[in-house]
Protein backbone atom coordinates (compact mmCIF):
# COMPACT_ATOMS: atom_id res chain seq x y z
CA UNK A 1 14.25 1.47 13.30
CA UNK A 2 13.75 1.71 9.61
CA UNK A 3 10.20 1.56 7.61
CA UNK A 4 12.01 -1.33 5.38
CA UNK A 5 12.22 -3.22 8.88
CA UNK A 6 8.81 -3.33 9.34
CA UNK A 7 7.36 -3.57 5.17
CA UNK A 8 6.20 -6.03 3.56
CA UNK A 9 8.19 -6.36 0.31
CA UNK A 10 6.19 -5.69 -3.10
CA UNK A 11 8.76 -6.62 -6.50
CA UNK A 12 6.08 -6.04 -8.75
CA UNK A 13 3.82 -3.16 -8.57
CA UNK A 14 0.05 -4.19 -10.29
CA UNK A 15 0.17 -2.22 -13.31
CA UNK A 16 -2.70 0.34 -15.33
CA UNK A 17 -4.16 -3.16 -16.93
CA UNK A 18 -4.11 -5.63 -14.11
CA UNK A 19 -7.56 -6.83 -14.27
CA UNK A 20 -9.68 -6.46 -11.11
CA UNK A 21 -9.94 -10.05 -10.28
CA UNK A 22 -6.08 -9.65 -10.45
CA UNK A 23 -6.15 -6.99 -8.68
CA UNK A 24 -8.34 -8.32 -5.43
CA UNK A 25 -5.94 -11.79 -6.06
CA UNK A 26 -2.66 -9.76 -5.43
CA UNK A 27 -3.92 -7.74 -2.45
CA UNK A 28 -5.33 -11.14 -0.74
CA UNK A 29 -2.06 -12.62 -1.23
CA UNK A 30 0.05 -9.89 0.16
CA UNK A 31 -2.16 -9.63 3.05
CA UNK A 32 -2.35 -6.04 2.66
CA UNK A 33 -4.83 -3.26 2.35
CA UNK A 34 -3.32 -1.57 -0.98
CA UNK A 35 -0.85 -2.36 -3.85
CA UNK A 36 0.96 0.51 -6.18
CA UNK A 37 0.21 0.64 -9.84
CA UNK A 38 2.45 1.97 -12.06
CA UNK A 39 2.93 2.39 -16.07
CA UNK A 40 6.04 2.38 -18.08
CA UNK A 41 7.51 1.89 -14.74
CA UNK A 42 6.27 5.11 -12.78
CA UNK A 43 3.93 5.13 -9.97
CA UNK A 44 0.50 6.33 -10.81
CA UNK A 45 -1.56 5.66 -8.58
CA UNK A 46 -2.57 2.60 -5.67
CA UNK A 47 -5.55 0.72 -5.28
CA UNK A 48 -7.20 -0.90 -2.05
CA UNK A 49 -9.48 -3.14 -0.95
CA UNK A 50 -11.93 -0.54 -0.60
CA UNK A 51 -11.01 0.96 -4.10
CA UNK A 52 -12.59 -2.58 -5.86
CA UNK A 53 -15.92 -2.57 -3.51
CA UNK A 54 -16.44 0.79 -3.75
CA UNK A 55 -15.80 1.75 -7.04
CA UNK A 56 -15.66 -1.87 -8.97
CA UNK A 57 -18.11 -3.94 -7.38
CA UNK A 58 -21.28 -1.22 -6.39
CA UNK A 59 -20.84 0.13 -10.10
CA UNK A 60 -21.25 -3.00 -11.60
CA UNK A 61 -17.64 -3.17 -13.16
CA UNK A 62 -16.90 -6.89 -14.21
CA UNK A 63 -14.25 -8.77 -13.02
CA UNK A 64 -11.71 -8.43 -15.92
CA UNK A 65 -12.12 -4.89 -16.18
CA UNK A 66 -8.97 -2.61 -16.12
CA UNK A 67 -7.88 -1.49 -12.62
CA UNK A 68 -7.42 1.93 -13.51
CA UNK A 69 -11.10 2.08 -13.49
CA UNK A 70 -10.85 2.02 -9.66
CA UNK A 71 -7.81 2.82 -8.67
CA UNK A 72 -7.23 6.09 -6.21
CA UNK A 73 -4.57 8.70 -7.76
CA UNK A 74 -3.86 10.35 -4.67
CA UNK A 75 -0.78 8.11 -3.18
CA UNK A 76 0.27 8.12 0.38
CA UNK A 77 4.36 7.08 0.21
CA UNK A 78 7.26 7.40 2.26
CA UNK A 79 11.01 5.87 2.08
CA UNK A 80 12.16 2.75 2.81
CA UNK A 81 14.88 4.23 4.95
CA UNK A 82 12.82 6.56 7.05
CA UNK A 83 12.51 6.09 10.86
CA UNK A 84 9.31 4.20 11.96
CA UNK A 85 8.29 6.83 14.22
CA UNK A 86 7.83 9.86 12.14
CA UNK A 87 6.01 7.44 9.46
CA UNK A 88 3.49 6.10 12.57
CA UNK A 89 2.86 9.83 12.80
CA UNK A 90 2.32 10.21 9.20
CA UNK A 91 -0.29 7.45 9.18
CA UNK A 92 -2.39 8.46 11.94
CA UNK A 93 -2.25 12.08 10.49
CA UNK A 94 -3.59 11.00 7.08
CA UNK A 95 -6.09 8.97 8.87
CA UNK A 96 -4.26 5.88 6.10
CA UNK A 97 -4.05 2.07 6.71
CA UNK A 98 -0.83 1.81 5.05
CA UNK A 99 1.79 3.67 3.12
CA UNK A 100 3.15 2.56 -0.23
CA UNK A 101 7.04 2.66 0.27
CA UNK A 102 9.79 3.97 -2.55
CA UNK A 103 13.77 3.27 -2.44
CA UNK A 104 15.27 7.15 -2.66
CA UNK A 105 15.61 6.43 -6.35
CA UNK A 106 11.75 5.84 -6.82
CA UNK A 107 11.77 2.13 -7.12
CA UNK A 108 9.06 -0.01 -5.91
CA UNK A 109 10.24 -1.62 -2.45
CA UNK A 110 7.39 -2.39 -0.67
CA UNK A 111 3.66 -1.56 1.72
CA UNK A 112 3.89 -0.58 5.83
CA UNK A 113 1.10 -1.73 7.30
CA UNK A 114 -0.37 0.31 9.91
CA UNK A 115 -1.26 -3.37 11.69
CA UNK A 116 2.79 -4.08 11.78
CA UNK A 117 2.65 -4.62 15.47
CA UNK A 118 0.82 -7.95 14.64
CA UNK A 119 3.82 -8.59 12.45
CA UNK A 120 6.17 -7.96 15.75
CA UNK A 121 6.75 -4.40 14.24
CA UNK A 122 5.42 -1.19 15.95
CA UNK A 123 4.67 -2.51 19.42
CA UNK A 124 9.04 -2.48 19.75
CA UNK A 125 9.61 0.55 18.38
CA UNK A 126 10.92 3.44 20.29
CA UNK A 127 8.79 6.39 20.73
CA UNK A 128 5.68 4.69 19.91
CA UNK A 129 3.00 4.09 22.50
CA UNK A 130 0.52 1.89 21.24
CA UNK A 131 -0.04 -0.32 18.06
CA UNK A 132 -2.38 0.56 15.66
C-alpha cells in the first residue's frame, strides 16, 4: 500500500501570508495536525496546531498576523508513492504526527496522518502491528 492511499488530499498549500486565523481555519477543516506553506510555489516551511499556540497565541501575535511568524522551517515529507510501512517507520522515528506528502515532481499532494487507522488506513496495512 501506497502513502497516497492513506493521505488526506491538500490542493492548496497555505501560503507565507495566510493570516493566522486562516491558518487555524484551514487546519480545523482538514482535520489535520499541519498544513505546508509555500511561496512562489515552493515549499518553505509547515505549520501546526501547536505552531499557532505556541508561537502565535503565548506571544501575543494577533489573529491576522502573517503565518510565517509561526510557522516551523524544518519539514518532515515523504512521496505520495512510497509504501506505508517504511513511512510508519519514518513517523515514529521522528517522533512526528504527520508527514507533509510531495508528488516526485515536488507538487503539493497531500498530509498522512499518523491517526490513519481511524481513517481505516494503518490498522490493514501489511507489516504494521499496531495503529498509532
Amino acid at each position: 500500500m501506497r502513502v497516497a492511499d492513506l493521505m488526506t488530499p491538500v490542493s492548496e498549500p497555505l501560503t507565507h501570508e495566510t493570516t493566522l486565523r486562516q491558518a487555524a481555519n484551514a487546519l480545523a477543516n482538514a482535520k489535520l495536525d499541519q498544513l505546508p506553506v509555500a511561496h512562489g510555489g515552493r515549499l518553505i516551511g509547515a505549520v501546526s496546531q501547536s505552531d499557532l499556540v505556541d508561537f502565535g497565541l503565548a506571544r501575543g501575535l494577533k489573529p491576522d498576523s502573517p503565518v510565517f511568524a509561526v510557522m516551523s522551517h524544518y519539514i518532515d515529507w515523504c512521496y505520495e508513492d512510497e509504501d506505508v510501512v517504511d513511512v510508519t517507520l519514518r513517523l515514529a522515528d521522528a517522533d512526528r504526527e504527520s508527514l507533509i506528502v510531495l508528488t516526485r515532481d515536488h507538487r503539493f499532494a497531500g498530509v498522512v496522518a499518523a491517526n490513519a487507522p481511524a481513517r481505516g488506513g494503518w490498522g490493514q496495512v501489511d507489516g504494521v502491528e499496531a495503529a498509532a
